[in-house]
Protein backbone atom coordinates (compact mmCIF):
# COMPACT_ATOMS: atom_id res chain seq x y z
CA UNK A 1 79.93 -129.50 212.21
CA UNK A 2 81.91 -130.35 209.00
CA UNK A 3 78.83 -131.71 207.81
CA UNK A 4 77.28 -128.77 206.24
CA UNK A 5 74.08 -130.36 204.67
CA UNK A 6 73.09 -130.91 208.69
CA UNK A 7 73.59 -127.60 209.94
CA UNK A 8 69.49 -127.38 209.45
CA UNK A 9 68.46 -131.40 210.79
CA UNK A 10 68.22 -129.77 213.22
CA UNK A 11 69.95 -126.28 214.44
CA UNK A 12 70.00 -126.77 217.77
CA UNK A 13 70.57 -130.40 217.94
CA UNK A 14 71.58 -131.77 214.60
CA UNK A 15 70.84 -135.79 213.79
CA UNK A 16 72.50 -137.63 210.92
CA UNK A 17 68.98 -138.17 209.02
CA UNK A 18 67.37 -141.80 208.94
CA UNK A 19 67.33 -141.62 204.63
CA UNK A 20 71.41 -141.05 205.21
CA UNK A 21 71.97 -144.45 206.82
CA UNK A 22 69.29 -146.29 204.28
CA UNK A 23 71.10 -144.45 201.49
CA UNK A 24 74.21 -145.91 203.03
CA UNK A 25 72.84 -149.28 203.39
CA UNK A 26 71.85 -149.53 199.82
CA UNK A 27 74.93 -148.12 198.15
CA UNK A 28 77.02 -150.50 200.48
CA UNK A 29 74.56 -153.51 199.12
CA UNK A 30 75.46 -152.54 195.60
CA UNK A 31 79.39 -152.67 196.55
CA UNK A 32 78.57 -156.38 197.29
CA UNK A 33 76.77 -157.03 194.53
CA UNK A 34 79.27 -155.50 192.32
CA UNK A 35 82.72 -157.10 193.87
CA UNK A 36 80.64 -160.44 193.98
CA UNK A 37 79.70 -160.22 190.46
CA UNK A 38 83.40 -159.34 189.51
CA UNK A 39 81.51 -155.83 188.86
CA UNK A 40 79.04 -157.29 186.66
CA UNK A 41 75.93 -155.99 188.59
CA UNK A 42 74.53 -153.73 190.31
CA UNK A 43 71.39 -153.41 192.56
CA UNK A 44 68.57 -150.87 192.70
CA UNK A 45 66.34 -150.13 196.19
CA UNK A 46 62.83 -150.34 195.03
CA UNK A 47 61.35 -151.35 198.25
CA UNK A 48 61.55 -151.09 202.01
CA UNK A 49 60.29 -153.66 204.29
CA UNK A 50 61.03 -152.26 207.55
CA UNK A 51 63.06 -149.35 208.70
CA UNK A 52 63.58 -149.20 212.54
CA UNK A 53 65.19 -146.60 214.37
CA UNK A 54 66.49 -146.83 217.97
CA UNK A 55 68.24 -143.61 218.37
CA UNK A 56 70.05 -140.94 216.43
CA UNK A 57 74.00 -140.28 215.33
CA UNK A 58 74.98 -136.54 215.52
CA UNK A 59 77.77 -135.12 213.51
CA UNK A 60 81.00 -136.96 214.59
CA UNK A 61 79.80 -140.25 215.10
CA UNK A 62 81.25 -143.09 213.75
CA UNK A 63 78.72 -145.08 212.14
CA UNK A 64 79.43 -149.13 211.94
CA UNK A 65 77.46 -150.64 209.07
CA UNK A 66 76.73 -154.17 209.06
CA UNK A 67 74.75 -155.81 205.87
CA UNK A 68 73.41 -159.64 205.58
CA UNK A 69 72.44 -160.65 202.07
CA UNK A 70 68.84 -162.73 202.67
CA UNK A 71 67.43 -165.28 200.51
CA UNK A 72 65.11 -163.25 198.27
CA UNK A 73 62.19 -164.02 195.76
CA UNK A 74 63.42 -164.14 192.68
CA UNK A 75 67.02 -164.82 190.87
CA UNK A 76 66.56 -161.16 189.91
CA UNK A 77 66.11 -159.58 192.81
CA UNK A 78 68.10 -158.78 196.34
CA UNK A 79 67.10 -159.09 199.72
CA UNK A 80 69.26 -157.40 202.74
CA UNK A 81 69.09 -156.81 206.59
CA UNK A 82 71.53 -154.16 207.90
CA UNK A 83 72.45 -152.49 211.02
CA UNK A 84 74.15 -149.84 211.85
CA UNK A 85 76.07 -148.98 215.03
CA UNK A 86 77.79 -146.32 216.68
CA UNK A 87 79.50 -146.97 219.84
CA UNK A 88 78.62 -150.72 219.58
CA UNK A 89 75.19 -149.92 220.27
CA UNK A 90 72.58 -150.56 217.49
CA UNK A 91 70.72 -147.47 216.34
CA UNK A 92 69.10 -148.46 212.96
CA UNK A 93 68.12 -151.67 211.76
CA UNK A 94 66.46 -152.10 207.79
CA UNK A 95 65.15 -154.60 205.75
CA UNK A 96 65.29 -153.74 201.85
CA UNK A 97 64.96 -155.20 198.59
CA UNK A 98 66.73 -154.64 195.33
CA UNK A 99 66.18 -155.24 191.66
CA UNK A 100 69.73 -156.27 190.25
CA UNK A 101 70.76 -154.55 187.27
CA UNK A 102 74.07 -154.53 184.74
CA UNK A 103 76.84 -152.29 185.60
CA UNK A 104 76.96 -151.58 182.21
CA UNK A 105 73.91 -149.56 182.73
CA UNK A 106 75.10 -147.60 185.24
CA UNK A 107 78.90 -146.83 184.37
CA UNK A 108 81.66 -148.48 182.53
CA UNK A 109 82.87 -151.64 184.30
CA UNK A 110 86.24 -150.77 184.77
CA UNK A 111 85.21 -147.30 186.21
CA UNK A 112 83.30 -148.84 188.50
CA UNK A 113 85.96 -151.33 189.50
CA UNK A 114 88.49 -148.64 190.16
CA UNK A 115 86.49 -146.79 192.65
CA UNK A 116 85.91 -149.90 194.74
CA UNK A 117 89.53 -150.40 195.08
CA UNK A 118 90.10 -146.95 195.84
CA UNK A 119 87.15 -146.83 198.33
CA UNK A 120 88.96 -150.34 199.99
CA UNK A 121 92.31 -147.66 199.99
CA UNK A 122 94.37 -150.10 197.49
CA UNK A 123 96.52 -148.95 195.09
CA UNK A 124 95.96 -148.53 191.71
CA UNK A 125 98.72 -151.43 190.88
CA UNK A 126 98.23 -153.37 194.10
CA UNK A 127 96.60 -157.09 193.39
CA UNK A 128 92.55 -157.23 194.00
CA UNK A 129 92.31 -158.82 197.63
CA UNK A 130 91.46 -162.52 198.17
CA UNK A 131 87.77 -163.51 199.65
CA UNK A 132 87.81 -164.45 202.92
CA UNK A 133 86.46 -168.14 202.99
């Protein structure tokens, strides 16, 4: 129960909340956008189109994201499906859309730059990694 913020979703039988794996969805959509966009942009949730879930994670699970970019309506706006996993076994899958912004907006470029790398666990010297084809 290292979690803290679950110790009351719920007491006797604490879930990892559904708006944790969207929020995880979304922030992992904006790491693509960004390291895409050689951290140019950024997107924004502003809409849901389905939200699905099959079962819950507790505390301790490890939870397998997957994210699909989706052809979308507009050049200025995202479209995603995402799944997430735990124990190979599907227990959320969402549909969102995104308006992209500037990183500018956001944070300073090279800020934002640096904590991808260090999220990916590369060193601060260490080449960025090459896209897989």
């Amino acid at each position: 129960m290292a979690e803290d913020y679950l110790e009351w979703h719920f007491p006797e039988q604490p879930v990892v909340p559904g708006t944790l794996i969207l929020e995880a969805f979304v922030q992992l959509a904006g790491w693509l956008e960004a390291a895409s966009s050689s951290f140019e942009r950024w997107v924004l949730l502003d809409r849901v189109t389905s939200a699905r879930y099959f079962g819950a994670a507790v505390p301790g699970d490890r939870i397998d994201l997957v994210l699909e970019r989706v052809p979308s309506t507009a050049p200025a706006r995202r479209a995603f499906r995402a799944e997430s996993l735990v124990n190979g076994k599907r227990q959320a899958s969402v549909e969102f859309e995104a308006v992209v912004v500037a990183v500018e907006t956001l944070d300073a470029r090279d800020r934002m730059e640096r904590a991808y790398r260090t999220l990916r666990g590369e060193t601060p010297n260490e080449p960025p990694a090459k896209k897989r084809a």
